[in-house]
N, C-alpha and C. Protein backbone atom coordinates (compact mmCIF):
# COMPACT_ATOMS: atom_id res chain seq x y z
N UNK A 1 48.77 8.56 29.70
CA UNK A 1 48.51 7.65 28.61
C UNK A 1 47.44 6.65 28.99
N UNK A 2 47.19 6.06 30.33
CA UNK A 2 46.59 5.30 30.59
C UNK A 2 44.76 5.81 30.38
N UNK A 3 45.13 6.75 30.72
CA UNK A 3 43.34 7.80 31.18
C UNK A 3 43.56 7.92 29.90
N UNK A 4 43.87 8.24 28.72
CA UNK A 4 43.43 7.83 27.38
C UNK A 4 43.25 6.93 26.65
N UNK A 5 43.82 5.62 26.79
CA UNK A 5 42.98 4.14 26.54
C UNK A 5 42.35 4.16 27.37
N UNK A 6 41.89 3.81 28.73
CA UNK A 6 40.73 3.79 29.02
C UNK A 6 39.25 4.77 28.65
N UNK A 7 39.50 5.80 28.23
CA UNK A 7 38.14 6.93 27.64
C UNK A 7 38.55 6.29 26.25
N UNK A 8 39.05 5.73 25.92
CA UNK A 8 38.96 4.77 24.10
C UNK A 8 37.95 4.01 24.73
N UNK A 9 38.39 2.99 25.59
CA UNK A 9 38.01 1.60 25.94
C UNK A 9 36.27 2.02 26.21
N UNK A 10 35.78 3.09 27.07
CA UNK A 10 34.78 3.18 27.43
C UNK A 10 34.01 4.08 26.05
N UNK A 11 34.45 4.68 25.41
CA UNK A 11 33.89 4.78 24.12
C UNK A 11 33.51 4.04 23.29
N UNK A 12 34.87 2.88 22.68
CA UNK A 12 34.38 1.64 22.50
C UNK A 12 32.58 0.81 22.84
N UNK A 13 33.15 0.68 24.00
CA UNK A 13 31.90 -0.29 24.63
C UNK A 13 30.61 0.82 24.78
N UNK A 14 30.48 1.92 25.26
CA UNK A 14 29.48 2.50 24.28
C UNK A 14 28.70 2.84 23.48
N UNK A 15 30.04 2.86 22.32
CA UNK A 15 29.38 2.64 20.84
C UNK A 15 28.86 1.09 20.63
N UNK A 16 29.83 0.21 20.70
CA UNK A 16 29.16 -1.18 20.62
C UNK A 16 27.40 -0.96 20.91
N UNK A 17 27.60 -1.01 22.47
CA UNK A 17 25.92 -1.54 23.40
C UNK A 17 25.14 -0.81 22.76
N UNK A 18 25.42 0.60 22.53
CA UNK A 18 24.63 1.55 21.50
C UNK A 18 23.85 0.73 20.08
N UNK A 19 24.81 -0.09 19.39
CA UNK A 19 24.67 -0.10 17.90
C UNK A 19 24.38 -1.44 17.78
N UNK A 20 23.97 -2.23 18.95
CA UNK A 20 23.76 -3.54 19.25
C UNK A 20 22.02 -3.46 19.71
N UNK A 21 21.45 -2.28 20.15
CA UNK A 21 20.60 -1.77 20.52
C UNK A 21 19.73 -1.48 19.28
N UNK A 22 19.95 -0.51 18.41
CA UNK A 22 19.48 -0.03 17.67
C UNK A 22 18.13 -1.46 16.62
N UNK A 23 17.30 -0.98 16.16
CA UNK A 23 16.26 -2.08 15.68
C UNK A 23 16.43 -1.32 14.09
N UNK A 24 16.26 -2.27 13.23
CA UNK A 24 15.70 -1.71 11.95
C UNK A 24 14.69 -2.46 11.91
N UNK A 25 13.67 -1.42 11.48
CA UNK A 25 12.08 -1.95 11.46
C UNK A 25 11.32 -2.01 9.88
N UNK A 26 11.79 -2.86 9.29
CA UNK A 26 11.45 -2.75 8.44
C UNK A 26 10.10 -2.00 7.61
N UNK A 27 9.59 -1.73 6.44
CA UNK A 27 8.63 -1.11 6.91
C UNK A 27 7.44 -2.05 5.83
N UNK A 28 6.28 -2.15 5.87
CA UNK A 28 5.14 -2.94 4.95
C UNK A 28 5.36 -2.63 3.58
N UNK A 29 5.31 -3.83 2.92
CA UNK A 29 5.21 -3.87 1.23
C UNK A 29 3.44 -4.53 0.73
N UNK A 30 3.65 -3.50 -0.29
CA UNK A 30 2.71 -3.99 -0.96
C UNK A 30 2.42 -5.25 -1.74
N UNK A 31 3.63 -5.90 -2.15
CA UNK A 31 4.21 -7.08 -2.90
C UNK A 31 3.68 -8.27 -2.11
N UNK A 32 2.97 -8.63 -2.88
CA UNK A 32 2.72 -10.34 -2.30
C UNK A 32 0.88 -10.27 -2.00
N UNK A 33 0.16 -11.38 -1.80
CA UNK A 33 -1.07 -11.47 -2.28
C UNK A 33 -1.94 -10.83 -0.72
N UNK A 34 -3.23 -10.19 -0.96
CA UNK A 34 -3.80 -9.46 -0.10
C UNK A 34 -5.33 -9.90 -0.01
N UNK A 35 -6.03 -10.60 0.78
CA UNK A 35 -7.39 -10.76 1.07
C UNK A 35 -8.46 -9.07 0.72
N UNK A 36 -9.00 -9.77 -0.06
CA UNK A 36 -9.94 -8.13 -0.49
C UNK A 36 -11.10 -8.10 0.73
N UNK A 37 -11.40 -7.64 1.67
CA UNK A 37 -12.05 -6.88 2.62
C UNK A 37 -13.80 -6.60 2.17
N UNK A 38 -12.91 -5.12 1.33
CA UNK A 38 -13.69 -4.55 0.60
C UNK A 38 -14.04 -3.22 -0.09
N UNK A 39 -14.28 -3.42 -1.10
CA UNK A 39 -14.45 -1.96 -2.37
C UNK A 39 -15.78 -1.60 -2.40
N UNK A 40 -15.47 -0.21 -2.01
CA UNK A 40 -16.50 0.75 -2.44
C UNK A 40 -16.29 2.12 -3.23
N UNK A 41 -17.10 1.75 -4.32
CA UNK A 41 -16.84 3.47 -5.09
C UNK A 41 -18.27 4.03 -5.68
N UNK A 42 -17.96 5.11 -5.42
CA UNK A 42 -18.59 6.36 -5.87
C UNK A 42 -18.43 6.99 -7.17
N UNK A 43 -19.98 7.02 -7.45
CA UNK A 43 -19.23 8.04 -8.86
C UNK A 43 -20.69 9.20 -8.60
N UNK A 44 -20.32 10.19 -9.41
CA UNK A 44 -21.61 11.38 -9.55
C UNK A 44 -22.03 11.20 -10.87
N UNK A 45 -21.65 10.91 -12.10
CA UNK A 45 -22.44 11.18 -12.85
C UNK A 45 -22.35 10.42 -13.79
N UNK A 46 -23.18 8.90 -14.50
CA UNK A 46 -24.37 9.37 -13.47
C UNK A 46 -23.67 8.41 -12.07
N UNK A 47 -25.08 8.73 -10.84
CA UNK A 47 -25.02 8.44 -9.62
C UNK A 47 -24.92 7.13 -9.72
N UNK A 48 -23.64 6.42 -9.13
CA UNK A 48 -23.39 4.74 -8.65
C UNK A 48 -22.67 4.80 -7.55
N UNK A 49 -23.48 4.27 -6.57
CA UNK A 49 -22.82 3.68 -5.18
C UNK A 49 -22.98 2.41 -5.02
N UNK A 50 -21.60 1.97 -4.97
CA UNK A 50 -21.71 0.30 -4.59
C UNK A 50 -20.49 0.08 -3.41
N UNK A 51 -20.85 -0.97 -2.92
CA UNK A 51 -20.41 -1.40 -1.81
C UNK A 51 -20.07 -3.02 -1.44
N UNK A 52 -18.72 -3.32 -2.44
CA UNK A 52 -18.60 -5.08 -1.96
C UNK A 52 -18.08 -5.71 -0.82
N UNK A 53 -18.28 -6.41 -0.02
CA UNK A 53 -17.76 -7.09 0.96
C UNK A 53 -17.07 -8.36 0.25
N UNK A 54 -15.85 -8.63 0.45
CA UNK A 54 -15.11 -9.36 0.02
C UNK A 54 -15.57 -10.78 0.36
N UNK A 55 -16.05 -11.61 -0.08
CA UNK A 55 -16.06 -13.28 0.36
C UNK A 55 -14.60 -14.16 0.34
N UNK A 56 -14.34 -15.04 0.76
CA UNK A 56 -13.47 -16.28 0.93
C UNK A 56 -13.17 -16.24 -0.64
N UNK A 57 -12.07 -16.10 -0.89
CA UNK A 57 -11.51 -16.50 -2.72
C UNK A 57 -10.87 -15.21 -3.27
N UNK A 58 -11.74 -13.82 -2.69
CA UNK A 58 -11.32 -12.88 -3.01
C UNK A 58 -9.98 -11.78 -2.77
N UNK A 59 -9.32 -11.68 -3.69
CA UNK A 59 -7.79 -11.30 -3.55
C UNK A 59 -7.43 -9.79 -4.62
N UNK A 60 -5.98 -9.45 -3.93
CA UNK A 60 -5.27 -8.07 -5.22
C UNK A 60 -3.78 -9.17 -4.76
N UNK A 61 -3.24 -9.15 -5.96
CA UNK A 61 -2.27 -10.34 -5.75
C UNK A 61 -1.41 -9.13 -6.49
N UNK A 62 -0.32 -7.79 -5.53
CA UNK A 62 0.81 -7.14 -6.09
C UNK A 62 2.13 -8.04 -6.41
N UNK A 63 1.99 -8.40 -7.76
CA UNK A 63 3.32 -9.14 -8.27
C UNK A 63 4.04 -8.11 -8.25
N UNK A 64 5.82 -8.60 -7.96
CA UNK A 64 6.99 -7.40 -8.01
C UNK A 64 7.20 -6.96 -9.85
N UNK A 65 6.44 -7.57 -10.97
CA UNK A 65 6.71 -6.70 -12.04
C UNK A 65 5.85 -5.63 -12.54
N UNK A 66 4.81 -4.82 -11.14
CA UNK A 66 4.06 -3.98 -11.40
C UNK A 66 2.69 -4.86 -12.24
N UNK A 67 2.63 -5.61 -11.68
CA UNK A 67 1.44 -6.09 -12.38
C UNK A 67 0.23 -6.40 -11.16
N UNK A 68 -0.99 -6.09 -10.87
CA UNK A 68 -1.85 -6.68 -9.83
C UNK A 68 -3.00 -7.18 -10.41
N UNK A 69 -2.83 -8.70 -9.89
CA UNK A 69 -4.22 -9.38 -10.16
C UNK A 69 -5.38 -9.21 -8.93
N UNK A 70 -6.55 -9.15 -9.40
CA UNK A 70 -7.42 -8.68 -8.61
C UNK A 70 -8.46 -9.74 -8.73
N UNK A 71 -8.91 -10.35 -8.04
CA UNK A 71 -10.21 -11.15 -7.86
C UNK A 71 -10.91 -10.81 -7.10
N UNK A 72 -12.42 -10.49 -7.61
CA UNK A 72 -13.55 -9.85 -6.66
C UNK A 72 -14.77 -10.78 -7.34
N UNK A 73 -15.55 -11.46 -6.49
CA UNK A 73 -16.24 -12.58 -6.49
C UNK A 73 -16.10 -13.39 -7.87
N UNK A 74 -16.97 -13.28 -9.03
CA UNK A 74 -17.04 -14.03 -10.38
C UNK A 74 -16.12 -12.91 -11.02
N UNK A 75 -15.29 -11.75 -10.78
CA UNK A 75 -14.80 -10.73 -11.71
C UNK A 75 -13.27 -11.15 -11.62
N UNK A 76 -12.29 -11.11 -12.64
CA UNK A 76 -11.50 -10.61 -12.56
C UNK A 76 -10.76 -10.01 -13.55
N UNK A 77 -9.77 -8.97 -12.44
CA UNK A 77 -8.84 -8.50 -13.52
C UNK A 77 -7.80 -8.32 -13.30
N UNK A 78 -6.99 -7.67 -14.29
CA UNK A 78 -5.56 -7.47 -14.09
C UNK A 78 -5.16 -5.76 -14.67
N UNK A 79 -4.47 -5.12 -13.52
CA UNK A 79 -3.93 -3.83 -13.46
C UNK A 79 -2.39 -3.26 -13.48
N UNK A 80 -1.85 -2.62 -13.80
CA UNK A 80 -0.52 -2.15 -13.32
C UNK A 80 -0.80 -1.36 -12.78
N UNK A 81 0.14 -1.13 -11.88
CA UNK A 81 0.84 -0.47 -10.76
C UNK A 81 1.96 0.25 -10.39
N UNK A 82 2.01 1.32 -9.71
CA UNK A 82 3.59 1.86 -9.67
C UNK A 82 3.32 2.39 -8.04
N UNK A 83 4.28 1.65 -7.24
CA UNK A 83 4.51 2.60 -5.84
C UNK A 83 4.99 3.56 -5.87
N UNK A 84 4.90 4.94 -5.25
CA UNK A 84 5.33 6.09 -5.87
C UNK A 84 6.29 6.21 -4.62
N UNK A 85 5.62 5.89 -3.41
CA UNK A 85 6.12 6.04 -2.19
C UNK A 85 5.47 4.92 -0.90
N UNK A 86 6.12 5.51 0.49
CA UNK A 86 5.85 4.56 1.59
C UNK A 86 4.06 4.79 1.81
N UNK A 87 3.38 5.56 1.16
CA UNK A 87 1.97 5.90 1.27
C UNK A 87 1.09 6.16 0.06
N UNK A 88 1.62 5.97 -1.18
CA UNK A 88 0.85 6.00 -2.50
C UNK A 88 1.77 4.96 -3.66
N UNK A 89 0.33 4.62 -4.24
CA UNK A 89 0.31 3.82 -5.14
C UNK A 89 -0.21 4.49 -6.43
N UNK A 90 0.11 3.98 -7.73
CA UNK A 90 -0.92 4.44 -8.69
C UNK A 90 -1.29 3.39 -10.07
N UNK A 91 -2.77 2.95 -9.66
CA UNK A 91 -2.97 2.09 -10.66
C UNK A 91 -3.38 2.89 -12.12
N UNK A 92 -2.83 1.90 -13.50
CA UNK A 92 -3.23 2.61 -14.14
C UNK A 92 -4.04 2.15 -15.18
N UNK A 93 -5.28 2.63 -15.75
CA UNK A 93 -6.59 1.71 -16.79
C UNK A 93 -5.48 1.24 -17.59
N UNK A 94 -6.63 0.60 -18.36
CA UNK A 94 -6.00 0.23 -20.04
C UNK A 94 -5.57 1.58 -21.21
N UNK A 95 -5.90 2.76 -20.59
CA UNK A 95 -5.43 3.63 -21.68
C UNK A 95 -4.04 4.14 -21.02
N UNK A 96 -3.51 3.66 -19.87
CA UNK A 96 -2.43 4.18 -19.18
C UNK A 96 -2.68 5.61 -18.32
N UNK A 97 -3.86 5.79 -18.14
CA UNK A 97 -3.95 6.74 -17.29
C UNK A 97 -3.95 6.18 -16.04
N UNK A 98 -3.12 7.20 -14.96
CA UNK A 98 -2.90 6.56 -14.34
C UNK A 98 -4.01 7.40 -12.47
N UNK A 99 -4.42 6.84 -11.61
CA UNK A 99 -4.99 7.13 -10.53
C UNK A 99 -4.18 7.42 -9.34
N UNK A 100 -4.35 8.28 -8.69
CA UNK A 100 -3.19 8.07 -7.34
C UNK A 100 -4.07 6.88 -6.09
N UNK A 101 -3.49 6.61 -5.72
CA UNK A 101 -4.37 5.74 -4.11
C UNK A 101 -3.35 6.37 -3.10
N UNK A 102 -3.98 6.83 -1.98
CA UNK A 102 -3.52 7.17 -0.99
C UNK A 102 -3.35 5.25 0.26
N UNK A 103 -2.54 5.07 0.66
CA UNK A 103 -2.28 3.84 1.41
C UNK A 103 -2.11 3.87 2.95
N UNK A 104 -3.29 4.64 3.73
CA UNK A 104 -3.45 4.60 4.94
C UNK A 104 -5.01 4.21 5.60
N UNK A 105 -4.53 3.41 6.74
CA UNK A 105 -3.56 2.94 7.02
C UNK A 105 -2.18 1.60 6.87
N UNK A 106 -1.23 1.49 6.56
CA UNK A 106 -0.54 0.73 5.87
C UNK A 106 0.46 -0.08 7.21
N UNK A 107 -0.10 -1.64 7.47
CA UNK A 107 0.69 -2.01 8.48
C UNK A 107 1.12 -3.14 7.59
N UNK A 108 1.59 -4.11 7.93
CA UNK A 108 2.46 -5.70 7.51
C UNK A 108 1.23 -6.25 7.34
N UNK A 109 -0.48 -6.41 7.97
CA UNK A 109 -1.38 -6.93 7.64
C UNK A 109 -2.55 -5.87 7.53
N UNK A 110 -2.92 -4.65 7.29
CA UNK A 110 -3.37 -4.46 6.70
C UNK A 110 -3.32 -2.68 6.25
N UNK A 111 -3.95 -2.89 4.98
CA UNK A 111 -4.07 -1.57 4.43
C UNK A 111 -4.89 -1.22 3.48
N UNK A 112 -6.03 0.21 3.38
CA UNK A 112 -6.57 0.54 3.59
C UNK A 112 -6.32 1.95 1.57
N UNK A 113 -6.65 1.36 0.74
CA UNK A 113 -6.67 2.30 -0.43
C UNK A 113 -7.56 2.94 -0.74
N UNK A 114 -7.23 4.50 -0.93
CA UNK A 114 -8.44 5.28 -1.11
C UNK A 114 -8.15 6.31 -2.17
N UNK A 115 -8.94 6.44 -2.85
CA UNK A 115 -8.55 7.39 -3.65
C UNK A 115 -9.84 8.36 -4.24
N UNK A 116 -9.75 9.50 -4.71
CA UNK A 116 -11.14 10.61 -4.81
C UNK A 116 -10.30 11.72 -5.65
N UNK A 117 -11.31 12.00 -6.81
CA UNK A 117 -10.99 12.73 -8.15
C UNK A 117 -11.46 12.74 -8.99
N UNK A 118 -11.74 13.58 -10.18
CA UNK A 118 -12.26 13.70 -11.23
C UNK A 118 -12.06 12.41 -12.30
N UNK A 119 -13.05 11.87 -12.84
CA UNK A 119 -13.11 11.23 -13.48
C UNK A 119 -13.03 11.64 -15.16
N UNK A 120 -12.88 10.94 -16.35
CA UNK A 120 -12.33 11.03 -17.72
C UNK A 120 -13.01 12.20 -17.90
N UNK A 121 -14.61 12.01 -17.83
CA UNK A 121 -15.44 13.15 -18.54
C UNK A 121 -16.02 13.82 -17.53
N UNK A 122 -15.59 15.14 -17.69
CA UNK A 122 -15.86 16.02 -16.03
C UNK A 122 -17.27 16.46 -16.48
N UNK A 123 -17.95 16.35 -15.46
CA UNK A 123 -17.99 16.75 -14.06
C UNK A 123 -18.29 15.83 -13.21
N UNK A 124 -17.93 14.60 -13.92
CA UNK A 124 -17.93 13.52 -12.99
C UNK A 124 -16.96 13.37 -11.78
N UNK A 125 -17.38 12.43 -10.81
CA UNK A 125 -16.09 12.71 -9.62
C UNK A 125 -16.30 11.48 -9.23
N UNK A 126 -15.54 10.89 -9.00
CA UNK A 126 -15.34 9.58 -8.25
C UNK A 126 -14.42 9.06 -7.28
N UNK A 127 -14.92 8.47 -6.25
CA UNK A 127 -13.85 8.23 -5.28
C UNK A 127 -14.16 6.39 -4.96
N UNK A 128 -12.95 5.57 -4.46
CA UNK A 128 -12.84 4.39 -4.09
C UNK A 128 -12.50 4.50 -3.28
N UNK A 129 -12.18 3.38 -2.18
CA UNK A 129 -11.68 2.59 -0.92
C UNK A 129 -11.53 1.28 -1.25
N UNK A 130 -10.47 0.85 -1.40
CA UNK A 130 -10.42 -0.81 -0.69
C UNK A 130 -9.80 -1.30 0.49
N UNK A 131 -10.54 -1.75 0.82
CA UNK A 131 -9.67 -2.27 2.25
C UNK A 131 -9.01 -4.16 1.87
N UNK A 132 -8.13 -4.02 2.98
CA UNK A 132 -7.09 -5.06 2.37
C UNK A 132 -6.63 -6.19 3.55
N UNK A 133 -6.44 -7.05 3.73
CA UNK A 133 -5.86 -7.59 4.67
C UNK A 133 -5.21 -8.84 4.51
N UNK A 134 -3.87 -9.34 5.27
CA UNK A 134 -3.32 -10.81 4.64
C UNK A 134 -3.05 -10.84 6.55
């Protein structure tokens, strides 16, 4: 009887040091306001390449009701949003169509949106990047 509370006792304390050990690591949200870096997009047709570097003021502010405000120098606007997952987002225009963004790389300070695809009237193609940082 004894050699079986003790293999309890040392199971016990085991499991404890085990589960006392363990980390939950939370993982990065998109929610809450983000320094804009910088956007660049592409389109083919017709041909526009632009390339902004974010100045001091400039922000994507993900409110938790799917709403993102965006400030890029004298511009702004406002978008919805849906996280689909721990690596995509999808903003969507004013007609509700909606874009995928791929979200790598995605840490607690920064992350990195990209997205590339056919645009409304094909054979256009367009791709973005923004980069992000808080």
């Amino acid at each position: 009887m004894k050699t079986n509370s003790l293999y309890l006792l040392l199971f016990l304390a085991v499991s404890i040091a085990s589960c006392s050990k363990a980390k939950i690591i939370p993982k990065p949200t998109l929610t809450g306001t983000w320094n804009l870096v910088r956007d660049s997009f592409a389109y083919n047709y017709p041909p526009i390449i632009t390339n902004y570097i974010g100045v001091t003021g400039d922000y994507v502010n993900f409110k938790s009701n799917g709403i993102a405000d965006v400030q890029e120098g004298q511009k702004m606007d406002t978008l919805a949003y849906k996280i689909t997952s721990d690596s995509t987002v999808i903003f969507y225009n004013s007609y509700g169509i909606g874009s995928i963004y791929l979200i790598k790389p995605f840490t607690d300070h920064n992350a990195t949106l990209t997205f590339s695809g056919y645009g409304a009237q094909p054979p256009s193609y367009e791709s973005q990047m923004l980069i992000l940082s808080r």
